[in-house]
N, C-alpha and C. Protein backbone atom coordinates (compact mmCIF):
# COMPACT_ATOMS: atom_id res chain seq x y z
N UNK A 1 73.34 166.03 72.18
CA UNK A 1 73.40 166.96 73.30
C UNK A 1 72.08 167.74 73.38
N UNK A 2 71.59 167.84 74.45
CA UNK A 2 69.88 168.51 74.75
C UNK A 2 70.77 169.88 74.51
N UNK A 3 69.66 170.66 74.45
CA UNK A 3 70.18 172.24 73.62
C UNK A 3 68.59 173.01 74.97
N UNK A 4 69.34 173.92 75.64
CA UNK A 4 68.91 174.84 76.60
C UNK A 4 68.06 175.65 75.75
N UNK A 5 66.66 175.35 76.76
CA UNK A 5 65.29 175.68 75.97
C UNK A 5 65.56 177.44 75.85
N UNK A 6 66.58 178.14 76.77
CA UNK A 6 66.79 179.62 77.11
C UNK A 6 67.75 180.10 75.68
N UNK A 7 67.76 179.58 75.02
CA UNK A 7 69.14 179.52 74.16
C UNK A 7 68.31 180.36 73.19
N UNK A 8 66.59 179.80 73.07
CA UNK A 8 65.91 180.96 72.16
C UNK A 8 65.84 182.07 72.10
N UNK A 9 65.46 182.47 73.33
CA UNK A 9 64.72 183.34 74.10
C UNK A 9 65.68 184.47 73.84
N UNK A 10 64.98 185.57 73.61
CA UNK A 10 65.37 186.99 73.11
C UNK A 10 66.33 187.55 74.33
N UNK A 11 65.64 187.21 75.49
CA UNK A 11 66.06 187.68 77.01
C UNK A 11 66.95 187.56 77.35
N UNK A 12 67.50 185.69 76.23
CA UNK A 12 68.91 185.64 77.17
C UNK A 12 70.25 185.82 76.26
N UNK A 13 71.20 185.91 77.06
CA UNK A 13 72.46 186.20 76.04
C UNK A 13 73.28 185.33 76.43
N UNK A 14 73.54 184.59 74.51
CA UNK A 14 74.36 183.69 74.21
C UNK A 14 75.88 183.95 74.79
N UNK A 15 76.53 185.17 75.15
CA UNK A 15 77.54 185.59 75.24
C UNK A 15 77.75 186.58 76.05
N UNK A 16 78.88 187.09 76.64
CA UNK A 16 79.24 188.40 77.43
C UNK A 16 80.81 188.54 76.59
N UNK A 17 80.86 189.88 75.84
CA UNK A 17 81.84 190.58 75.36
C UNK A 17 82.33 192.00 76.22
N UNK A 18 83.97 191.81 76.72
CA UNK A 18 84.21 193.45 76.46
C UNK A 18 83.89 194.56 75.47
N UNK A 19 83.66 195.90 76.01
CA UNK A 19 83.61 196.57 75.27
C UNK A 19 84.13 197.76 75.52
N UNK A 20 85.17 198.30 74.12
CA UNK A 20 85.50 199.43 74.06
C UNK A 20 84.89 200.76 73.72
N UNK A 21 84.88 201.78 74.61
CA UNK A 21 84.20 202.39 73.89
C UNK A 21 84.40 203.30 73.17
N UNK A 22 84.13 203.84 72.23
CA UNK A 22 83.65 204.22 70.50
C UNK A 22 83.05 205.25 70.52
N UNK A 23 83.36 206.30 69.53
CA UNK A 23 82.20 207.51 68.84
C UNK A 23 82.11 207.22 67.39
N UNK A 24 82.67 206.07 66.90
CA UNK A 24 82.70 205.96 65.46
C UNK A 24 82.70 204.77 65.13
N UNK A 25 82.57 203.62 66.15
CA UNK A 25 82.57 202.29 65.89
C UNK A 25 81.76 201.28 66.06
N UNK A 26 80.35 201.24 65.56
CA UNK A 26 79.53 199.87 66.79
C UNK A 26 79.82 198.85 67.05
N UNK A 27 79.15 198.26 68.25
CA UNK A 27 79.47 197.28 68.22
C UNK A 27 79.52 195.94 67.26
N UNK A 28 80.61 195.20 67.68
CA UNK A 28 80.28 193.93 66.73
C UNK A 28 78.81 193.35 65.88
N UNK A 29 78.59 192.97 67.36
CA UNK A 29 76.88 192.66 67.76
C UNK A 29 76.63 193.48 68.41
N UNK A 30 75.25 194.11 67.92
CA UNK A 30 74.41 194.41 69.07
C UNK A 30 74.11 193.65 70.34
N UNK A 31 74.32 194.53 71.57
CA UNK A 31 74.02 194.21 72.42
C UNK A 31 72.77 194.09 72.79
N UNK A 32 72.08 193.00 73.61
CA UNK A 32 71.16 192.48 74.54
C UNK A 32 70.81 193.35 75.91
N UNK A 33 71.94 193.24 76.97
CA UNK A 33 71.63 194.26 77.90
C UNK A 33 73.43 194.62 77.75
N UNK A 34 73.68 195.75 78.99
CA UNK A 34 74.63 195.69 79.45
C UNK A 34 75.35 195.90 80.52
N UNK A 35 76.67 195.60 81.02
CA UNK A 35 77.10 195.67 82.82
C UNK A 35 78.12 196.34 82.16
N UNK A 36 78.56 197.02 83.60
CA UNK A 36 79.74 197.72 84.04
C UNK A 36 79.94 197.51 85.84
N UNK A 37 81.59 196.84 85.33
CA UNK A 37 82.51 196.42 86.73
C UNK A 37 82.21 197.83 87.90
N UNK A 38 82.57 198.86 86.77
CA UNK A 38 82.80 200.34 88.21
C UNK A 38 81.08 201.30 87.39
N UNK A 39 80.96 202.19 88.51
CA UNK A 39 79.59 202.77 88.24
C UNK A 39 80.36 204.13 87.23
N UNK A 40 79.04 204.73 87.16
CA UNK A 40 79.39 205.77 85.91
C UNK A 40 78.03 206.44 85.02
N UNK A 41 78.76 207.04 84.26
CA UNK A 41 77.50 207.45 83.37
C UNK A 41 77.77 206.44 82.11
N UNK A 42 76.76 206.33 80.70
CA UNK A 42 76.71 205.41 79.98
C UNK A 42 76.22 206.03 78.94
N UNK A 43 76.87 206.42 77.74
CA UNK A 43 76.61 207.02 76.48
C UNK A 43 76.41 206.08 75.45
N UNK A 44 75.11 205.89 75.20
CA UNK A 44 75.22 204.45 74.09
C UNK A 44 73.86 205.11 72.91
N UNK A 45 73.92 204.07 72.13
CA UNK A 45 72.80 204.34 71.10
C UNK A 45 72.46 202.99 70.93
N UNK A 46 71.18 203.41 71.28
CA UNK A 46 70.07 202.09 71.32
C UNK A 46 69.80 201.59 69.97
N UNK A 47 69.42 200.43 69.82
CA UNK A 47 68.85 199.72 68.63
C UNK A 47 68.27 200.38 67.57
N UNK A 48 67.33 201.30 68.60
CA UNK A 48 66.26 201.79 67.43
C UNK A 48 66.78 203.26 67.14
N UNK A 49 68.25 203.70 67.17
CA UNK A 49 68.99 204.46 66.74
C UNK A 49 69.25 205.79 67.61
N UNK A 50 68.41 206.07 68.82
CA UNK A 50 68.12 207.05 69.90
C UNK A 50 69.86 206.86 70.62
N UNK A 51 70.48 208.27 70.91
CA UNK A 51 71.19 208.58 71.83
C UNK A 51 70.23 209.06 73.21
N UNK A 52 71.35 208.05 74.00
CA UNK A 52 70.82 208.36 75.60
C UNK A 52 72.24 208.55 76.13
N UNK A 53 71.95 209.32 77.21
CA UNK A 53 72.79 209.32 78.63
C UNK A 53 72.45 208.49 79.54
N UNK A 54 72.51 207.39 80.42
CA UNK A 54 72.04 207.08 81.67
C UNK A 54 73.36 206.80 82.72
N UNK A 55 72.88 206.56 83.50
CA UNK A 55 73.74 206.32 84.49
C UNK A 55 74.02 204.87 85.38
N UNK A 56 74.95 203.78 85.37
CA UNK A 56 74.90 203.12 85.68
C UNK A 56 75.50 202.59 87.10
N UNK A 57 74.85 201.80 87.95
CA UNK A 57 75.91 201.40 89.01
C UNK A 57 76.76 200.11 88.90
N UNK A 58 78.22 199.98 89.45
CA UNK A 58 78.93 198.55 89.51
C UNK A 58 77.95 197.75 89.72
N UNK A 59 78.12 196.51 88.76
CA UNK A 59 77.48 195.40 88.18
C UNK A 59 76.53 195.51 88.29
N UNK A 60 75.61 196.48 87.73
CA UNK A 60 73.75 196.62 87.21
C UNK A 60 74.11 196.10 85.79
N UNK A 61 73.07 195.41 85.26
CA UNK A 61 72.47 195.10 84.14
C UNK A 61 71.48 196.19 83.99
N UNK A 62 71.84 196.84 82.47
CA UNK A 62 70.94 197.23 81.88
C UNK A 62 70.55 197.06 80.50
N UNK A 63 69.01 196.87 80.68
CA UNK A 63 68.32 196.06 79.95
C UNK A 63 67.89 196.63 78.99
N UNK A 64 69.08 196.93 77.92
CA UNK A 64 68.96 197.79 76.70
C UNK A 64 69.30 197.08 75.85
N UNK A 65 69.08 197.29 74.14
CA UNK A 65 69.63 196.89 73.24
C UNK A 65 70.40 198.24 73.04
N UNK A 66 71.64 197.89 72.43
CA UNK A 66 72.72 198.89 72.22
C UNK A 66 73.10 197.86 70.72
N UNK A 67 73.35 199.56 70.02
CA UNK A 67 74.31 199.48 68.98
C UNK A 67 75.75 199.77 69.55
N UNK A 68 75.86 200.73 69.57
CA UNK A 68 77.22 201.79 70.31
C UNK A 68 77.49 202.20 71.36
N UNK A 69 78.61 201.88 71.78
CA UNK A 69 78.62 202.96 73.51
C UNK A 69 79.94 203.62 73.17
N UNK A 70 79.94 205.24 73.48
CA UNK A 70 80.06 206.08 73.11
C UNK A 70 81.22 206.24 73.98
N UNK A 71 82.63 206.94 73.54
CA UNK A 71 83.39 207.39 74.26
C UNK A 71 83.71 208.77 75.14
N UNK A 72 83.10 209.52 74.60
CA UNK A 72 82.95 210.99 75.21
C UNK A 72 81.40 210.32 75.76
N UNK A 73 81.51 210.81 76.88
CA UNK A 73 79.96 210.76 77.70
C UNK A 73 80.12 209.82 78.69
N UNK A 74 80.81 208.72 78.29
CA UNK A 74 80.83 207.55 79.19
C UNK A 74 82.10 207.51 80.48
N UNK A 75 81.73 207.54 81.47
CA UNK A 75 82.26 206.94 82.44
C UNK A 75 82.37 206.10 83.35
N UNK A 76 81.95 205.20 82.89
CA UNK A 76 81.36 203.80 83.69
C UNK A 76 82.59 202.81 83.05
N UNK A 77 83.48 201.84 83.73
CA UNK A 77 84.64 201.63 83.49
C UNK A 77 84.24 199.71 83.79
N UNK A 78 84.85 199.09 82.67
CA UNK A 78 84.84 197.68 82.70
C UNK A 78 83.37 196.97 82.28
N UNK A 79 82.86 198.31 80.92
CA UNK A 79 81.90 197.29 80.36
C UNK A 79 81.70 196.46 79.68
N UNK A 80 81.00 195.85 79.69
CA UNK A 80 80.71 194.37 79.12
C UNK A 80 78.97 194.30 78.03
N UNK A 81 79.29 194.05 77.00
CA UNK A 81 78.01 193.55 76.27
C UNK A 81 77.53 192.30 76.49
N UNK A 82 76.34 192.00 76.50
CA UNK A 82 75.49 191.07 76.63
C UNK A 82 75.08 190.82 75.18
N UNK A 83 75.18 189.50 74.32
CA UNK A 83 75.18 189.39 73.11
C UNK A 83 73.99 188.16 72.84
């Protein structure tokens, strides 16, 4: 079976996971980027360990690495990790 030259590539994600969100739990995997079904705000902690606030709209990709997305802060409903 030929194997998708994108399959390397940092950019893309092998997977899309629900995600619950957490003040005490990271994720499985770190996330790649991430979506949300309904818009909202977005409490996560990035890779390199930084808490942010941002704000997201229904189905934007954002092009973060995430450890955690945070349950107090977040209101952005039906997100999804990019893995």
């Amino acid at each position: 079976m030929a194997r998708n030259p994108d399959q390397s590539s940092q950019f893309t994600a092998l997977d899309l996971v629900p995600v619950t969100p957490s003040d005490s739990v990271d994720l499985l995997v770190n996330a790649r980027a991430i979506r949300a079904q309904g818009a909202g705000t977005l409490r996560l902690t990035t890779i390199s360990g930084n808490l942010r606030n941002t704000n997201i709209a229904a189905g934007e990709v954002l092009l973060v690495g995430a450890s955690r997305i945070h349950a107090a802060g977040t209101t952005a409903t039906g997100i999804e990790a990019m893995i």
